[in-house]
Protein backbone atom coordinates (compact mmCIF):
# COMPACT_ATOMS: atom_id res chain seq x y z
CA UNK A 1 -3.33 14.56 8.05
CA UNK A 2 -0.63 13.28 10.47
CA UNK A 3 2.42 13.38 11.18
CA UNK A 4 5.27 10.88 12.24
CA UNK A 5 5.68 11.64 15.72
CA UNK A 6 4.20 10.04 18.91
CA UNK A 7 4.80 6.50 19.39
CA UNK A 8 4.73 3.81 16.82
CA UNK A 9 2.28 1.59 17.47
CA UNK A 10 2.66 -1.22 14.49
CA UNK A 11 1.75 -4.72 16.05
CA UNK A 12 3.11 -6.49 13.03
CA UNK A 13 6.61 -6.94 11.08
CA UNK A 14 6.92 -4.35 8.28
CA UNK A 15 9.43 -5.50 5.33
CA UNK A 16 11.23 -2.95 3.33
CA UNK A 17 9.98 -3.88 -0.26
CA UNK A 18 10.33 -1.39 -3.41
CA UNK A 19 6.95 -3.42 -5.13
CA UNK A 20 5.16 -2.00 -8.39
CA UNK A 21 1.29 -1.10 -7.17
CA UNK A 22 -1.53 -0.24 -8.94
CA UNK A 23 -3.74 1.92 -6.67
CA UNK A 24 -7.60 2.98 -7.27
CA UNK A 25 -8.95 5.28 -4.74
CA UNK A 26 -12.92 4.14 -4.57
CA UNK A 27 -13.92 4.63 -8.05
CA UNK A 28 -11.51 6.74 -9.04
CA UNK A 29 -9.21 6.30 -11.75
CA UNK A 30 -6.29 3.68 -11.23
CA UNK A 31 -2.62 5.18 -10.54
CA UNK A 32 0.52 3.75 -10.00
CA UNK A 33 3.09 3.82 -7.26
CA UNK A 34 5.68 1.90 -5.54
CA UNK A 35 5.80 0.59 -1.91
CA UNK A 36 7.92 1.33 0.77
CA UNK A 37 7.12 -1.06 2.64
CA UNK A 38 4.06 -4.12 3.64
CA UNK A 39 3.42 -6.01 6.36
CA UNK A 40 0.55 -8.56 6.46
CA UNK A 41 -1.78 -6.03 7.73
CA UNK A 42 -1.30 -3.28 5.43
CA UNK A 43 1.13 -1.19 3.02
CA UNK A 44 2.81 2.19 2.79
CA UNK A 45 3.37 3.89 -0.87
CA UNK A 46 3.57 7.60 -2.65
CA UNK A 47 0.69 9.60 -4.13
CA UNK A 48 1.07 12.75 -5.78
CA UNK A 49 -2.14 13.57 -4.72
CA UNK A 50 -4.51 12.65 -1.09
CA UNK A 51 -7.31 10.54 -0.66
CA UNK A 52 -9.14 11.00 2.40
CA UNK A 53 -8.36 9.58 5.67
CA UNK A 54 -10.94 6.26 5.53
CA UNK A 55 -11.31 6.51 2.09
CA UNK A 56 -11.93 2.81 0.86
CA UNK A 57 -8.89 1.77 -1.34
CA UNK A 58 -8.07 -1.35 -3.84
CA UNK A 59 -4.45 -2.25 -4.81
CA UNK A 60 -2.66 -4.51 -6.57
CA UNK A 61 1.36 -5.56 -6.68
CA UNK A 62 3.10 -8.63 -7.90
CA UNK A 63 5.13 -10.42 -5.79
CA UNK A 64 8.47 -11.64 -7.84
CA UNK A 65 9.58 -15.15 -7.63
CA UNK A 66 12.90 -14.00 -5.86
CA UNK A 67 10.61 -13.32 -3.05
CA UNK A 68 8.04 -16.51 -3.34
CA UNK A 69 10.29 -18.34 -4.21
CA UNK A 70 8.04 -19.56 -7.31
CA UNK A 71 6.72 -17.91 -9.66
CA UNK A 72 5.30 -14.13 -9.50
CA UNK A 73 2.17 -14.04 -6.99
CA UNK A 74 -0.11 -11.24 -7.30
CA UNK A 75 -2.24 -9.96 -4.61
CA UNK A 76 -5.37 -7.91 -4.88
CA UNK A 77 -6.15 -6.07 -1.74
CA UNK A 78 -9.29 -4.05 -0.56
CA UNK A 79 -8.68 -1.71 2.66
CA UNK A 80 -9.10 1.98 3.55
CA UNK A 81 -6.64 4.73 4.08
CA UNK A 82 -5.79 4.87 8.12
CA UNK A 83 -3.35 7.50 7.34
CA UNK A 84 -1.64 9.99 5.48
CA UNK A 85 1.90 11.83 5.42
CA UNK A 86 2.40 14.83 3.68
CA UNK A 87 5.92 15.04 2.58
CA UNK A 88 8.22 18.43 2.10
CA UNK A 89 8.65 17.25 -1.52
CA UNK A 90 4.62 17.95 -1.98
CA UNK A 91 4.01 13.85 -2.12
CA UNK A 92 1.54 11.90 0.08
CA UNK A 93 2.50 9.17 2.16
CA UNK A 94 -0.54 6.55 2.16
CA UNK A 95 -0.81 3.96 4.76
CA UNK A 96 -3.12 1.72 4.31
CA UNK A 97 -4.90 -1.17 5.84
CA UNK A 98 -5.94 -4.45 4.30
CA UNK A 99 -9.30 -5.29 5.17
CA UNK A 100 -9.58 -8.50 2.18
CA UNK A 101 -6.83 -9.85 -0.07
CA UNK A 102 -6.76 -12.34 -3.19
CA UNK A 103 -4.12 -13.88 -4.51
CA UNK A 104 -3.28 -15.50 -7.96
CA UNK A 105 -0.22 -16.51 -9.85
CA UNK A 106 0.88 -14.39 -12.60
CA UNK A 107 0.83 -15.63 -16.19
């Protein structure tokens, strides 16, 4: 697991966002969490429990219309874990990438 020191070495704007996320670790059962923050390249969120470092990951959160500007956007991503923070409280902190991403409106 690693931990948050060294240099950060993010190539692309992170935005504090608090979003609902569904999480299923490969076929593992679906769990839900909240973000900390995304960034067009990936997301960060809580776990009570740790995948593997690589392990392939599928999410889902909803975009509200106060941020589109619309209506409520939701985006289903595919990626892998590229990291993991283990927290003094006992919780993981999952980064992970998005490899693929599809979005649809919410009805």
């Amino acid at each position: 697991m690693s931990t948050k020191t060294g240099a950060d070495k993010r190539t692309t704007r992170r935005l504090p966002l608090a979003l609902p996320v569904k999480v299923r670790v490969k076929a593992d059962n679906e769990l839900t969490s909240e973000t900390v923050d995304v960034s067009a390249r990936g997301v960060f969120f809580y776990l009570e429990s740790a995948p593997d470092e690589g392990s392939e990951v599928e999410f889902t959160l909803t975009l509200p219309p106060e941020i589109t500007l619309t209506e409520a956007l939701r985006i289903h991503c595919s990626g892998r874990v590229i990291r993991i923070d283990r927290e003094p409280s006992g919780r993981f902190g999952i980064a992970a990438a998005i490899d693929k991403y599809d979005l649809s409106a919410e009805n």
